[in-house]
N, C-alpha and C. Protein backbone atom coordinates (compact mmCIF):
# COMPACT_ATOMS: atom_id res chain seq x y z
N UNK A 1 10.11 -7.57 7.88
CA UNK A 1 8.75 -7.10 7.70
C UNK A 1 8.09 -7.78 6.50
N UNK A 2 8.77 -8.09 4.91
CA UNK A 2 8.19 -8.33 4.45
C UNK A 2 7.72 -10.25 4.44
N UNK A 3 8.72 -10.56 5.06
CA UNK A 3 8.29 -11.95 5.25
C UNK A 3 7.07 -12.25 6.00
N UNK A 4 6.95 -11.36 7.06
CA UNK A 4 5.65 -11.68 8.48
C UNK A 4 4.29 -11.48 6.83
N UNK A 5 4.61 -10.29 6.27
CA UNK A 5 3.07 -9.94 5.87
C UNK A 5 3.19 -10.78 4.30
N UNK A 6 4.12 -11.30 4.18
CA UNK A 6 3.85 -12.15 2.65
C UNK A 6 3.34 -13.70 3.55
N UNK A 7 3.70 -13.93 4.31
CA UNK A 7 3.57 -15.23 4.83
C UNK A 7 2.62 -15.19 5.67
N UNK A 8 1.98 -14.68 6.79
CA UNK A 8 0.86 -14.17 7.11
C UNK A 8 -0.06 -13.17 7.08
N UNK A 9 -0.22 -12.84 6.07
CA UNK A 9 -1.00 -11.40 5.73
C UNK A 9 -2.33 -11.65 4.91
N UNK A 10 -2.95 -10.84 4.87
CA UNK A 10 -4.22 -10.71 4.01
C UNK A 10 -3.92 -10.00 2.72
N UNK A 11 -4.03 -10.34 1.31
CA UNK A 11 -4.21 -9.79 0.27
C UNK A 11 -5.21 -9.28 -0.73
N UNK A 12 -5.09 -8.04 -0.96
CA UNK A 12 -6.43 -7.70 -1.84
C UNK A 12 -5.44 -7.07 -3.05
N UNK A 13 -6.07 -7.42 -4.07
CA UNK A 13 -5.97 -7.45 -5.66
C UNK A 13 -6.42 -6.59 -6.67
N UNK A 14 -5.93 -5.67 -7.37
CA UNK A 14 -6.56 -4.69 -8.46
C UNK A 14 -5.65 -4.82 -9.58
N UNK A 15 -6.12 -4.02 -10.39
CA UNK A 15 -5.08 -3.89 -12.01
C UNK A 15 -3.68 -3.43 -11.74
N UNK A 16 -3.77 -2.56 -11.22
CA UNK A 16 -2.36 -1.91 -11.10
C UNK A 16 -1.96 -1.94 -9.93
N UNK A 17 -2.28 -2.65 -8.39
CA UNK A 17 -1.51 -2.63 -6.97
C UNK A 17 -2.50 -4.05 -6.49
N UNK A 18 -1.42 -4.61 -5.94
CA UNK A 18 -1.68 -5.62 -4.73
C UNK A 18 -1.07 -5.13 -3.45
N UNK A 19 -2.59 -5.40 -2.75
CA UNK A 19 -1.84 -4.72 -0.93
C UNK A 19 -1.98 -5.58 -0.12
N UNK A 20 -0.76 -5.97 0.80
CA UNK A 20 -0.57 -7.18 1.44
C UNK A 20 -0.70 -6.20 2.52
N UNK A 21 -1.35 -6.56 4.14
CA UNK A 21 -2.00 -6.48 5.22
C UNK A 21 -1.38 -7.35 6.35
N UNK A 22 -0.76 -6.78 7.00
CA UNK A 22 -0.74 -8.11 8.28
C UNK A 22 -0.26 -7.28 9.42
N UNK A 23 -1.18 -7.85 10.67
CA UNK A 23 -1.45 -7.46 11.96
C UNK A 23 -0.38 -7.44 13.10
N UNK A 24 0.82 -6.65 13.46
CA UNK A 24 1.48 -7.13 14.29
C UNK A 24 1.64 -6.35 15.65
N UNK A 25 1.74 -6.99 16.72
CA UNK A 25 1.57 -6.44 17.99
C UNK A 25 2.55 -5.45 18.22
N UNK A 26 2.87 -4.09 17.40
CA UNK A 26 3.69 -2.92 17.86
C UNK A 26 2.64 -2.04 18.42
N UNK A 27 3.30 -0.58 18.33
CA UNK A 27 2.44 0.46 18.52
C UNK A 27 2.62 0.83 17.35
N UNK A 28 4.13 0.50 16.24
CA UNK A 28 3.80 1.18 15.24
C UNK A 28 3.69 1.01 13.95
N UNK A 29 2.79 1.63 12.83
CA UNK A 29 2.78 0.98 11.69
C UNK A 29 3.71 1.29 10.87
N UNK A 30 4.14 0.37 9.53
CA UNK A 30 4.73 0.21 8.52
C UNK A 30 4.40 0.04 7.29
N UNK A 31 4.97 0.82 6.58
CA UNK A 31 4.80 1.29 4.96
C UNK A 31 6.04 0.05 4.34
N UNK A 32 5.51 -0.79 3.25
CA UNK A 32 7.14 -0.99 2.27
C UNK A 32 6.21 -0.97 0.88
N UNK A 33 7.10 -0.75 -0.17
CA UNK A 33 7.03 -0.69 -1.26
C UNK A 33 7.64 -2.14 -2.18
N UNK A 34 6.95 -2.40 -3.08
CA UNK A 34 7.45 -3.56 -4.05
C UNK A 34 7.30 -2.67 -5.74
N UNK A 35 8.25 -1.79 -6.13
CA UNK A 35 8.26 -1.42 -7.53
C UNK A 35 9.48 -1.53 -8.22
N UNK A 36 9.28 -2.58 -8.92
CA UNK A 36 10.06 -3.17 -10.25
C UNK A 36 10.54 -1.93 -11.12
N UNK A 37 11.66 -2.58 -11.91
CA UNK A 37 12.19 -1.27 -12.87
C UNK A 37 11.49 -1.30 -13.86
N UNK A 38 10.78 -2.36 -14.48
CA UNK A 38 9.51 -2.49 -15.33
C UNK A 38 8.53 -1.56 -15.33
N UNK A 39 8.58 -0.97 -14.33
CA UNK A 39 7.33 0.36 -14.34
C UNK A 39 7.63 1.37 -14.70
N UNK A 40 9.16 1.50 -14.40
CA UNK A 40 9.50 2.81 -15.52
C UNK A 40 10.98 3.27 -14.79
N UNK A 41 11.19 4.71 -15.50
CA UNK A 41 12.15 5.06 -14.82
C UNK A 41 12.54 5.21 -13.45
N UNK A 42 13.67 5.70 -12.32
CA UNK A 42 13.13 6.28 -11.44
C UNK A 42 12.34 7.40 -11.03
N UNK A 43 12.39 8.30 -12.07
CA UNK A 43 11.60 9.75 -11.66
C UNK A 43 9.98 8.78 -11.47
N UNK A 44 9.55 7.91 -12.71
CA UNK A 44 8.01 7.49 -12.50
C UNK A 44 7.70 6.53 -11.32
N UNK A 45 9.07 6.10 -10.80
CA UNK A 45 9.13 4.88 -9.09
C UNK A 45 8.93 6.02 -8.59
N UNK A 46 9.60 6.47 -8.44
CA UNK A 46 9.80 7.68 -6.91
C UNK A 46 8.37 8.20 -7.22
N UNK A 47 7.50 8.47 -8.23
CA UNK A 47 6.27 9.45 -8.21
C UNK A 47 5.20 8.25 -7.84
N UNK A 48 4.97 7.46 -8.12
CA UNK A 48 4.13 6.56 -7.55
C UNK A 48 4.43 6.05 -6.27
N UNK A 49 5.50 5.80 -5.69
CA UNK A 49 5.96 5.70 -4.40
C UNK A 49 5.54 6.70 -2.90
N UNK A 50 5.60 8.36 -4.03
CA UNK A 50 5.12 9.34 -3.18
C UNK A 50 3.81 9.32 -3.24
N UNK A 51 3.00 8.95 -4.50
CA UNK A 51 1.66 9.39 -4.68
C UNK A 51 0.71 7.96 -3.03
N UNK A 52 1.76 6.56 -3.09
CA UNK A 52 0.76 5.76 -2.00
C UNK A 52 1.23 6.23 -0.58
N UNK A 53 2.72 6.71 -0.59
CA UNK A 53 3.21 7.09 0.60
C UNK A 53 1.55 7.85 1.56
N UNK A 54 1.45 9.13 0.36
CA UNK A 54 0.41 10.12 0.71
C UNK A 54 -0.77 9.37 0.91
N UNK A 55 -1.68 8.71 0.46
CA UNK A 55 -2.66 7.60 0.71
C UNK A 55 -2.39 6.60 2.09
N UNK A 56 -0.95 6.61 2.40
CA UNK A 56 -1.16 5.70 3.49
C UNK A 56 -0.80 6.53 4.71
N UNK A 57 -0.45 7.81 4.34
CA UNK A 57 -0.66 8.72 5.89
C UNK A 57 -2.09 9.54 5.93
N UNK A 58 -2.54 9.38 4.80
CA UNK A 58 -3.96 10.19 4.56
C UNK A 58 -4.98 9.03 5.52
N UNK A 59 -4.60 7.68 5.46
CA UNK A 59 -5.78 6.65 6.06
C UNK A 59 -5.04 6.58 7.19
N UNK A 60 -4.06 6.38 7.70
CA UNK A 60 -3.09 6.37 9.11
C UNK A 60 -3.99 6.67 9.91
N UNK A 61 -4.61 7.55 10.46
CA UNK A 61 -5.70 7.92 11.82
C UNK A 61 -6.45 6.76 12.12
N UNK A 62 -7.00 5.89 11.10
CA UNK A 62 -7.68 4.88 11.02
C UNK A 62 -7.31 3.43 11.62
N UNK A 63 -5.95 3.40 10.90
CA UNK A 63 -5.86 2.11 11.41
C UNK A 63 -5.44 1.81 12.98
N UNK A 64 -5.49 0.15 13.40
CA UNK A 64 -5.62 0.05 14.45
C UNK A 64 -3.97 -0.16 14.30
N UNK A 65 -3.39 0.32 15.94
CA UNK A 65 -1.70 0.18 16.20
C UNK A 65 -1.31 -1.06 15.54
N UNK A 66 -0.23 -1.17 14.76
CA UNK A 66 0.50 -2.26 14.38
C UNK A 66 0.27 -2.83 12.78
N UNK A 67 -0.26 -2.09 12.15
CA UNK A 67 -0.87 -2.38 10.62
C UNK A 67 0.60 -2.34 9.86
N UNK A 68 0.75 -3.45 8.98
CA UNK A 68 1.98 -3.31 8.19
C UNK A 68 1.12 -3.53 6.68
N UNK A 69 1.72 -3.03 6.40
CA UNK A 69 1.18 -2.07 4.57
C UNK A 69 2.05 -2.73 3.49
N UNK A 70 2.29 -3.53 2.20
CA UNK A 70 2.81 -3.25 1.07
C UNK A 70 2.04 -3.23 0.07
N UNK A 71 2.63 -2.35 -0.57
CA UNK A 71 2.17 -2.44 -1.49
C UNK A 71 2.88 -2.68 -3.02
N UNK A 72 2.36 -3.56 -3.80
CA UNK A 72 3.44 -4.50 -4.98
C UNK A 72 2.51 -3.47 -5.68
N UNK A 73 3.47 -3.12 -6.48
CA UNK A 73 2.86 -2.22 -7.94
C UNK A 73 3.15 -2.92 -9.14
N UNK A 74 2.23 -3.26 -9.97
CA UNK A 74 2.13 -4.34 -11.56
C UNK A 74 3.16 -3.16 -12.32
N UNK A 75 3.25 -3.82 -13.86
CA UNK A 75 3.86 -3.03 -14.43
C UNK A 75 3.00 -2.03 -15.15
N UNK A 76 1.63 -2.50 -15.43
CA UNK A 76 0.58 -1.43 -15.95
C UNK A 76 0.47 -0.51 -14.88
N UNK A 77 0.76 0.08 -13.40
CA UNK A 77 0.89 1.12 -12.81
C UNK A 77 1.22 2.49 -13.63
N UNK A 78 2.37 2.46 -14.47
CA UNK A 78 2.49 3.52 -15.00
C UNK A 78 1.78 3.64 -15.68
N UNK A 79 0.88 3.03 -16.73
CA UNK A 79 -0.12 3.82 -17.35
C UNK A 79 -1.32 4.63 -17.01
N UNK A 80 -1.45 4.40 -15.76
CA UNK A 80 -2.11 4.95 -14.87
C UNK A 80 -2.08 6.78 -14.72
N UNK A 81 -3.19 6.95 -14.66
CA UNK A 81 -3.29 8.82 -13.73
C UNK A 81 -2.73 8.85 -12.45
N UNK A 82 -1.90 9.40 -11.97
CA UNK A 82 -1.91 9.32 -10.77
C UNK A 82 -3.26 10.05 -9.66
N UNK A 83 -4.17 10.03 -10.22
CA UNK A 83 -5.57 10.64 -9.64
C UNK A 83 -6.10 9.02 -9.42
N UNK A 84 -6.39 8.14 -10.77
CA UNK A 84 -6.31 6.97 -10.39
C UNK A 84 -6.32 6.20 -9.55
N UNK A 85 -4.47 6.13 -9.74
CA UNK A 85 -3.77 5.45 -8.83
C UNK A 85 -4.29 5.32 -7.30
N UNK A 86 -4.52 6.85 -7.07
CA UNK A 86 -4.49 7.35 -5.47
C UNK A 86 -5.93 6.64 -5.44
N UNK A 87 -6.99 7.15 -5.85
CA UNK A 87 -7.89 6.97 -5.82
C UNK A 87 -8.00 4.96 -5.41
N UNK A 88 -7.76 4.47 -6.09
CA UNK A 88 -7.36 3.05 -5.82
C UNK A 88 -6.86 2.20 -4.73
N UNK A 89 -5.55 3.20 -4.76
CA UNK A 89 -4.93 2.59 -3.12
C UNK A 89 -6.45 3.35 -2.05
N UNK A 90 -6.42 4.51 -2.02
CA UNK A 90 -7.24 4.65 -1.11
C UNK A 90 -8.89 3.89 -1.01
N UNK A 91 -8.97 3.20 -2.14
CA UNK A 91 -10.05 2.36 -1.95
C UNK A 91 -9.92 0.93 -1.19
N UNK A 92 -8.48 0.41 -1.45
CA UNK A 92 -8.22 -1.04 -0.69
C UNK A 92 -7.55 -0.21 0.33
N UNK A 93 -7.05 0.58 0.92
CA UNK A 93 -6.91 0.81 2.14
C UNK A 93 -8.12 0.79 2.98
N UNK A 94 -8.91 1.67 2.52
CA UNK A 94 -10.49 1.25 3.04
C UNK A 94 -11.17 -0.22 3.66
N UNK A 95 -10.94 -0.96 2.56
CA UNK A 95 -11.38 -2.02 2.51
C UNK A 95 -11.04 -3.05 3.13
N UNK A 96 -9.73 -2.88 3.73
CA UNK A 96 -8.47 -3.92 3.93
C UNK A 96 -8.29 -4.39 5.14
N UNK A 97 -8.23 -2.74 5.66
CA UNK A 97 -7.58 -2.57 7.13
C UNK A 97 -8.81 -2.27 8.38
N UNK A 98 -8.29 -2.76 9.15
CA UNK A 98 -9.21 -2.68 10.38
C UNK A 98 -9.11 -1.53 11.10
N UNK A 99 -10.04 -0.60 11.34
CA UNK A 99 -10.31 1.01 11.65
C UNK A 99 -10.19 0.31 13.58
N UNK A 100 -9.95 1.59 13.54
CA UNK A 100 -9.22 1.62 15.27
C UNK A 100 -10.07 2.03 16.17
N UNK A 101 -10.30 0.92 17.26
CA UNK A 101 -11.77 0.89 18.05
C UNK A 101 -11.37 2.52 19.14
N UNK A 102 -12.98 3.07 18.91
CA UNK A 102 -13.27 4.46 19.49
C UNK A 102 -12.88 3.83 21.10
């Protein structure tokens, strides 16, 4: 998975997350994560991990079948709110992904 969407994917860019995008002919979509031990402990991986998990089933209705998702988290992530954070991913999820024809 992560080769198809690093090698053909679309990327969009912020302070604290890069979200790589790429289109593949399933029915179903995929979540992966890219967080370094640089961001902190595990209790602060695992809480930012859950906080995009939730952002990417919150936009899920939207996208069209086959959307593969990562998302690379910088090491300034943890300084982050996780109100932020969410707020963020759910803005390049917006932006990114192609909404699923009515």
């Amino acid at each position: 998975m992560y080769k198809k969407v690093f090698e053909g994917g679309r990327v969009m860019r912020s302070a604290p997350l890069t979200l790589r995008y790429f289109h593949a002919e399933q029915e179903c979509s995929r979540l992966g994560f890219i967080i370094r031990k640089k961001v902190g402990n595990a209790c602060m991986r695992n809480s930012i991990r859950r906080t995009l998990r939730k952002c990417f089933q919150d936009a899920l209705p939207t996208f069209a079948e086959g959307a593969w998702v990562v998302f690379d988290v910088s090491n300034n992530a943890s300084k982050c709110r996780r109100g932020e954070l969410k707020a963020e991913a759910d803005r390049m999820l917006r932006a990114l992904v192609p909404v699923k024809q009515a």
